[in-house]
Protein backbone atom coordinates (compact mmCIF):
# COMPACT_ATOMS: atom_id res chain seq x y z
CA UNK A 1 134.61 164.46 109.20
CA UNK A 2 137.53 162.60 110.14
CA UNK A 3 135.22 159.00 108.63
CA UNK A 4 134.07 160.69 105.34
CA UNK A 5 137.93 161.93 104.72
CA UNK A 6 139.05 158.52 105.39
CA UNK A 7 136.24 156.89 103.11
CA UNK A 8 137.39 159.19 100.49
CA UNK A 9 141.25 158.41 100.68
CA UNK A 10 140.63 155.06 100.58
CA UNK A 11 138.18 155.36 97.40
CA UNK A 12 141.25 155.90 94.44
CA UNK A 13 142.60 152.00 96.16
CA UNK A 14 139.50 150.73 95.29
CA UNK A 15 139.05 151.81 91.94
CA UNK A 16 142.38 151.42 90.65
CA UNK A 17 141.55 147.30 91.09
CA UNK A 18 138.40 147.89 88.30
CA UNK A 19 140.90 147.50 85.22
CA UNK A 20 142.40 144.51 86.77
CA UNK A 21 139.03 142.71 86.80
CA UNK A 22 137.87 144.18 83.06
CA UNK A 23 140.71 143.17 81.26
CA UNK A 24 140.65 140.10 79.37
CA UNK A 25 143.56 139.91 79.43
CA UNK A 26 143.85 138.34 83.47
CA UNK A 27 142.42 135.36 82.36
CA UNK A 28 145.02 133.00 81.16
CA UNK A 29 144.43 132.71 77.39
CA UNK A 30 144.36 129.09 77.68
CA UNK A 31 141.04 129.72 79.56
CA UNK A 32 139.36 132.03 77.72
CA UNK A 33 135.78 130.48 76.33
CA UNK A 34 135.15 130.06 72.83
CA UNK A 35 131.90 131.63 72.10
CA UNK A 36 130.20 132.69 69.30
CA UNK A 37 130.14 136.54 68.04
CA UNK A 38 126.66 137.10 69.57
CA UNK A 39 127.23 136.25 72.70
CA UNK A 40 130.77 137.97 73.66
CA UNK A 41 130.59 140.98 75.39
CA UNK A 42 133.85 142.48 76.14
CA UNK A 43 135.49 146.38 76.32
CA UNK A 44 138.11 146.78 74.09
CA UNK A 45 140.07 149.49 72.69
CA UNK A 46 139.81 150.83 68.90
CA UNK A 47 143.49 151.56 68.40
CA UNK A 48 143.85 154.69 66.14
CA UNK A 49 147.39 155.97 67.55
CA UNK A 50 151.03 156.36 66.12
CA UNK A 51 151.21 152.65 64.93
CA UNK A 52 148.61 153.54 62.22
CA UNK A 53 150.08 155.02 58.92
CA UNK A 54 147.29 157.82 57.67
CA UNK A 55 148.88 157.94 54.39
CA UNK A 56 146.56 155.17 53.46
CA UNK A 57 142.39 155.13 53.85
CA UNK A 58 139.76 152.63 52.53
CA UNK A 59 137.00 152.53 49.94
CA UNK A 60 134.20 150.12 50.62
CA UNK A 61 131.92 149.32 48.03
CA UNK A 62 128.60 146.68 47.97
CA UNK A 63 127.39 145.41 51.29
CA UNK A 64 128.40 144.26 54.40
CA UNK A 65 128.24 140.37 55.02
CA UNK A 66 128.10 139.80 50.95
CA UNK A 67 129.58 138.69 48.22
CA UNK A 68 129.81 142.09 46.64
CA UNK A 69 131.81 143.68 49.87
CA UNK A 70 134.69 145.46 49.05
CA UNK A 71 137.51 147.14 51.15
CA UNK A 72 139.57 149.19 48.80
CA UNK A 73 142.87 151.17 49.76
CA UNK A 74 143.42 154.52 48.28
CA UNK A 75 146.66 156.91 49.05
CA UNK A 76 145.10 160.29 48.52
CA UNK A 77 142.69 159.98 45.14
CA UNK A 78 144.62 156.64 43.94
CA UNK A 79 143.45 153.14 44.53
CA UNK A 80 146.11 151.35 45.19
CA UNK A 81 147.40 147.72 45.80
CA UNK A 82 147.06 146.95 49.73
CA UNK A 83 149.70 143.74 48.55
CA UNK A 84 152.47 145.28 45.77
CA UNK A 85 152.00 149.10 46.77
CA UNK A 86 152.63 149.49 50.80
CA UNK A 87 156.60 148.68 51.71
CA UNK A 88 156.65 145.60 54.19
CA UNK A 89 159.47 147.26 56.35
CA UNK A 90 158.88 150.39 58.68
CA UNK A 91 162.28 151.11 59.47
CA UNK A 92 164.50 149.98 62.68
CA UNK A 93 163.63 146.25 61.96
CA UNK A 94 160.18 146.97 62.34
CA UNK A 95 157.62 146.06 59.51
CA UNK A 96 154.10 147.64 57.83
CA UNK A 97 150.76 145.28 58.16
CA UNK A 98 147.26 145.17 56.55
CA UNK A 99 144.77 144.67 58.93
CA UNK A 100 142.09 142.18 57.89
CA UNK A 101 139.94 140.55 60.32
CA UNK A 102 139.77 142.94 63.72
CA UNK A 103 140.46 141.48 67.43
CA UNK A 104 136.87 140.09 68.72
CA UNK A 105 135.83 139.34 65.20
CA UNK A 106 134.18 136.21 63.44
CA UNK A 107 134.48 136.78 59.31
CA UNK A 108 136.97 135.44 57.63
CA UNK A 109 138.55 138.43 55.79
CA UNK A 110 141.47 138.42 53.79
CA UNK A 111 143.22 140.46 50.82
CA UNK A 112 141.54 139.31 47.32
CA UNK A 113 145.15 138.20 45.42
CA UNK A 114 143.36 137.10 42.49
CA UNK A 115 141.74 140.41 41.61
CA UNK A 116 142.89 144.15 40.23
CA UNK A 117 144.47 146.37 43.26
CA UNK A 118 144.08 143.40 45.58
CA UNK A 119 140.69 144.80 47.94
CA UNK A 120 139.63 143.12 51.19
CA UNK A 121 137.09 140.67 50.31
CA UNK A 122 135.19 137.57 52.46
CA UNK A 123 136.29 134.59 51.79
CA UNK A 124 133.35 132.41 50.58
CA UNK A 125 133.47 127.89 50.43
CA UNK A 126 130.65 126.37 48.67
CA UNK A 127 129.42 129.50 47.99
CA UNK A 128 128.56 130.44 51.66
CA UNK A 129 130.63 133.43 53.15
CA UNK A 130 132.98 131.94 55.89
CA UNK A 131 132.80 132.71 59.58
CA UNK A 132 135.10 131.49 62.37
CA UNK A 133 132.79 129.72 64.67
CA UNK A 134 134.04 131.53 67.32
CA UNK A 135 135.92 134.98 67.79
CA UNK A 136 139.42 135.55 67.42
CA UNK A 137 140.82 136.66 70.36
CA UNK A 138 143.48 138.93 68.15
CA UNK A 139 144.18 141.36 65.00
CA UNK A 140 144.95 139.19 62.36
CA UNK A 141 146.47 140.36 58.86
CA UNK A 142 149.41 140.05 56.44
CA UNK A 143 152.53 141.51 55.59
CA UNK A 144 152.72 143.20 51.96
CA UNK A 145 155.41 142.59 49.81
CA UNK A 146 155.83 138.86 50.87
CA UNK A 147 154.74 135.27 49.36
CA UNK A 148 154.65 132.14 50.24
CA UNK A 149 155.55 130.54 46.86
CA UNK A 150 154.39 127.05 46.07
CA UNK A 151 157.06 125.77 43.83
CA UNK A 152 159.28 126.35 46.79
CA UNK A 153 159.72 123.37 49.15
CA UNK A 154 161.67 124.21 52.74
CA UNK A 155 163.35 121.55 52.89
CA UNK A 156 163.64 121.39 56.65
CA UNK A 157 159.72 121.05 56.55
CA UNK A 158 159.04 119.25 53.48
CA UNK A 159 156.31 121.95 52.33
CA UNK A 160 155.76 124.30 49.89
CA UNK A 161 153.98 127.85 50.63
CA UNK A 162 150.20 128.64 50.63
CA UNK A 163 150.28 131.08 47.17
CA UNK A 164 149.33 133.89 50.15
CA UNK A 165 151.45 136.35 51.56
CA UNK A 166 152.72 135.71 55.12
CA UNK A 167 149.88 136.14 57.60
CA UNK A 168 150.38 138.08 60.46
CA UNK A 169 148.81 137.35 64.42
CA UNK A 170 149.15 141.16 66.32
CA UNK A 171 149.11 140.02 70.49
CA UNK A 172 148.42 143.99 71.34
CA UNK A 173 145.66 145.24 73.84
CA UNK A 174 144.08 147.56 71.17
CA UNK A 175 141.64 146.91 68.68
CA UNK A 176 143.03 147.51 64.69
CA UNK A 177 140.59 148.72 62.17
CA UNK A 178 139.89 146.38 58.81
CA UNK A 179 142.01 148.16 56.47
CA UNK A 180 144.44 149.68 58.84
CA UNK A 181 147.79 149.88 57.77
CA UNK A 182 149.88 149.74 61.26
CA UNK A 183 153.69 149.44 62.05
CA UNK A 184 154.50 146.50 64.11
CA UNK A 185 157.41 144.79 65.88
CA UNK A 186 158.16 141.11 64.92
CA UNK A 187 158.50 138.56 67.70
CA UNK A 188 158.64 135.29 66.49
CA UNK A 189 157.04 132.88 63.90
CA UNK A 190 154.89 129.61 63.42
CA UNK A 191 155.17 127.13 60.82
CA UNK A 192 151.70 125.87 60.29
CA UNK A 193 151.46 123.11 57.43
CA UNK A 194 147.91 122.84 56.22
CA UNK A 195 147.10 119.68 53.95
CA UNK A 196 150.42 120.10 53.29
CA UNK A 197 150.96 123.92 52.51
CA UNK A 198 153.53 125.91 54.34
CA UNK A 199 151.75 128.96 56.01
CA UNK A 200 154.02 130.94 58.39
CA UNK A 201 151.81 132.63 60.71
CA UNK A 202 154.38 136.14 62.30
CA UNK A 203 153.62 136.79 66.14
CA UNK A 204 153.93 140.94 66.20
CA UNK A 205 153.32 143.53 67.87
CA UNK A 206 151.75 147.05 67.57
CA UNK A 207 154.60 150.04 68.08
CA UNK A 208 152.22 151.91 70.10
CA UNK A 209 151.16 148.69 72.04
CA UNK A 210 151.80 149.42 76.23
CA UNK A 211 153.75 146.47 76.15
CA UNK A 212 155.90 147.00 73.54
CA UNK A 213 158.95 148.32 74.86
CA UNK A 214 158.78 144.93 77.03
CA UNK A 215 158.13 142.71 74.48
CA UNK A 216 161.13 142.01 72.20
CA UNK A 217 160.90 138.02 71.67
CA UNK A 218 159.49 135.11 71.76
CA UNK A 219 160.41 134.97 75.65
CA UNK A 220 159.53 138.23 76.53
CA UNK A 221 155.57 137.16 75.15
CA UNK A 222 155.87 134.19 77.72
CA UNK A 223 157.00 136.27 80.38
CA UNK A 224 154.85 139.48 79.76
CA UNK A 225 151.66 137.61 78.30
CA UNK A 226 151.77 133.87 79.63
CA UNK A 227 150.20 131.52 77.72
CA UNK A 228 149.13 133.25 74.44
CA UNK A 229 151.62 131.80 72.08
CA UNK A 230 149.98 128.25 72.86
CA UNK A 231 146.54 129.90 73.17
CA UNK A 232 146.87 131.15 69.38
CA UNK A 233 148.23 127.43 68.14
CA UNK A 234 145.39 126.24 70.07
CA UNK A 235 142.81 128.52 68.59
CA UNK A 236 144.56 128.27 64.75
CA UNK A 237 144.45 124.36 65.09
CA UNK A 238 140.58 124.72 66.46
CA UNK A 239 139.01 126.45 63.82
CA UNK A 240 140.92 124.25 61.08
CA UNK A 241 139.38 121.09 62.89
CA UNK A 242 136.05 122.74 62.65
CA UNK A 243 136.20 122.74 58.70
CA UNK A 244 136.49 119.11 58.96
CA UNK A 245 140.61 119.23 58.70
CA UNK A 246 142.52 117.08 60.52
CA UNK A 247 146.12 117.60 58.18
CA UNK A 248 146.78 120.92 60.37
CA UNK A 249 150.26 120.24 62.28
CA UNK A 250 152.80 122.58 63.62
CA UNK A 251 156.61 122.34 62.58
CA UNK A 252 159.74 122.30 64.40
CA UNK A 253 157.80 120.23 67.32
CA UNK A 254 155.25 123.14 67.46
CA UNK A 255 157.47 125.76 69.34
CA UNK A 256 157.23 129.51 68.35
CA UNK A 257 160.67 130.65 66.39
CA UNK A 258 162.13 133.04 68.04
CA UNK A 259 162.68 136.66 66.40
CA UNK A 260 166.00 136.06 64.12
CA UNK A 261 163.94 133.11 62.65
CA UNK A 262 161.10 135.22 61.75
CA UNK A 263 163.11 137.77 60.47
CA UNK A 264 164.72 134.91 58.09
CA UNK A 265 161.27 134.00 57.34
CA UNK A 266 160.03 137.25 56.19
CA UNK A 267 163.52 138.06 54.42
CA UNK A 268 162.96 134.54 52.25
CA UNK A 269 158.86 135.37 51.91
CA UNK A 270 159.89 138.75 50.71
CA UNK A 271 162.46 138.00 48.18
CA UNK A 272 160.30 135.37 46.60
CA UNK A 273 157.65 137.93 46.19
CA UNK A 274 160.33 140.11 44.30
CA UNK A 275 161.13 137.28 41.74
CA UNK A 276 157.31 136.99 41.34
CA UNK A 277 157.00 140.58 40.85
CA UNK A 278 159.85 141.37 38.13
CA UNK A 279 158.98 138.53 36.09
CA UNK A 280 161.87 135.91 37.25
CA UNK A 281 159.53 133.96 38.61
CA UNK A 282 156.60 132.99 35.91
CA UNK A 283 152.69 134.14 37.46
CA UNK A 284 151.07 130.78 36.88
CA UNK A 285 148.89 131.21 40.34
CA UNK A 286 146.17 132.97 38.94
CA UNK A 287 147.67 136.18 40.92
CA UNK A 288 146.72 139.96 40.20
CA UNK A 289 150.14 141.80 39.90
CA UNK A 290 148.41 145.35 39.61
């Protein structure tokens, strides 16, 4: 009938405004609650796609949510070094990073530098396991092949590095797995200095990522994804203050580097990790190397 066909027609309109309202992504970031892991409900995407690199899987060993737990990396039968044995770049200016912690995730993951073939471990203070008292709202990781070396002052900043390699905040849609090795598009960079410790903090993006061939710079994110870059300073500065810091400030009057600048950054990061590799630069950081 000539209602029903008209109900019908006008049925594919109405749907196609459902995404709209599930994405988190149209609220402003800015506005976007702080809740604890328990209570966040949201529909998000495992991304398993081009951007991942299957050469590489993962090993866990002891249990979740202890101090035992374990993510190794293995390329085929070979455990290998998530840290000295991936390449940082991916080819066309594009670069290789280790998912730790996963978007909509509380613990506080990160690569174990001080230990043999460098596994994903908790981090643990006052021998508790660490949580973020509230999710992050992205994929969070680190570049291999780079360091932040702390006999090396900037001298535009005053600060030395961390003793870490470069950390890396991934803006996509998608969800990355913990121990995902992924190829990613670098947009710009932060300088967070924490009690005093340089640690650059790389805005990328995942290849596969729908927004990717938009997103080029540090002005493309503003224009594409408005208000994230201040909604991850926001959220970095947050959980710091939680821990009872208040040293946590923001160089260059807090502004996001552009691209070129990150690209400097992880040029300098990764050429101090070389000197710390070869030898020219003595270990004394209580670093594994193997």
């Amino acid at each position: 009938r000539p209602d029903t066909m008209a109900a019908m027609s006008a049925l594919p309109r109405a749907l196609s405004t459902v995404p709209k309202v599930l994405r988190s992504k149209a609220v402003p970031a800015l506005a976007r609650p702080a809740v604890p892991i328990r209570q966040r409900q949201l529909s998000v995407r495992v991304q398993a796609g081009p951007a991942e690199v299957s050469a590489f899987s993962n090993e866990q060993k002891g249990a979740k949510d202890s101090f035992d737990y374990r993510v190794f990396f293995k390329q085929g039968s070979k455990t290998v070094s998530p840290w000295h044995e991936i390449p940082l770049y991916a080819g066309d200016g594009n670069l290789h990073y280790i998912c730790e912690i996963p978007k909509e995730t509380s613990a506080k993951m990160e690569v174990a530098t001080g230990e043999e073939c460098n596994p994903i471990k908790q981090d643990e203070k006052k021998g508790k396991l660490r949580f973020y008292p509230y999710n992050i709202n992205w994929n969070y990781g680190l570049l291999p092949q780079t360091w932040e070396d702390p006999g090396h002052k900037d001298t535009q900043l005053d600060a030395a590095g961390d003793n870490d390699p470069v950390d890396v905040v991934e803006i996509g849609s998608g969800v990355h797995r913990q121990g995902g090795v992924y190829k990613v598009k670098p947009l710009g960079v932060y300088a967070m200095i924490d009690d005093g410790e340089l640690d650059w903090k790389v805005i990328a993006i995942s290849l596969d990522d729908p927004k990717a061939e938009v997103i080029n710079d540090v002005a493309d994110i503003e224009k594409h994804l408005p208000g994230e870059l201040e909604a991850i300073k926001v959220w970095l500065s947050n959980y710091k203050r939680s821990e009872g810091k208040s040293l946590v400030r923001f160089g260059f009057d807090g502004r996001c580097l552009d691209r070129n600048s990150a690209r400097r950054v992880i040029h300098e990061t990764h050429e101090l990790y070389d000197a710390l590799k070869t030898g020219a630069r003595p270990n004394d950081g209580g670093l594994s190397l193997i």
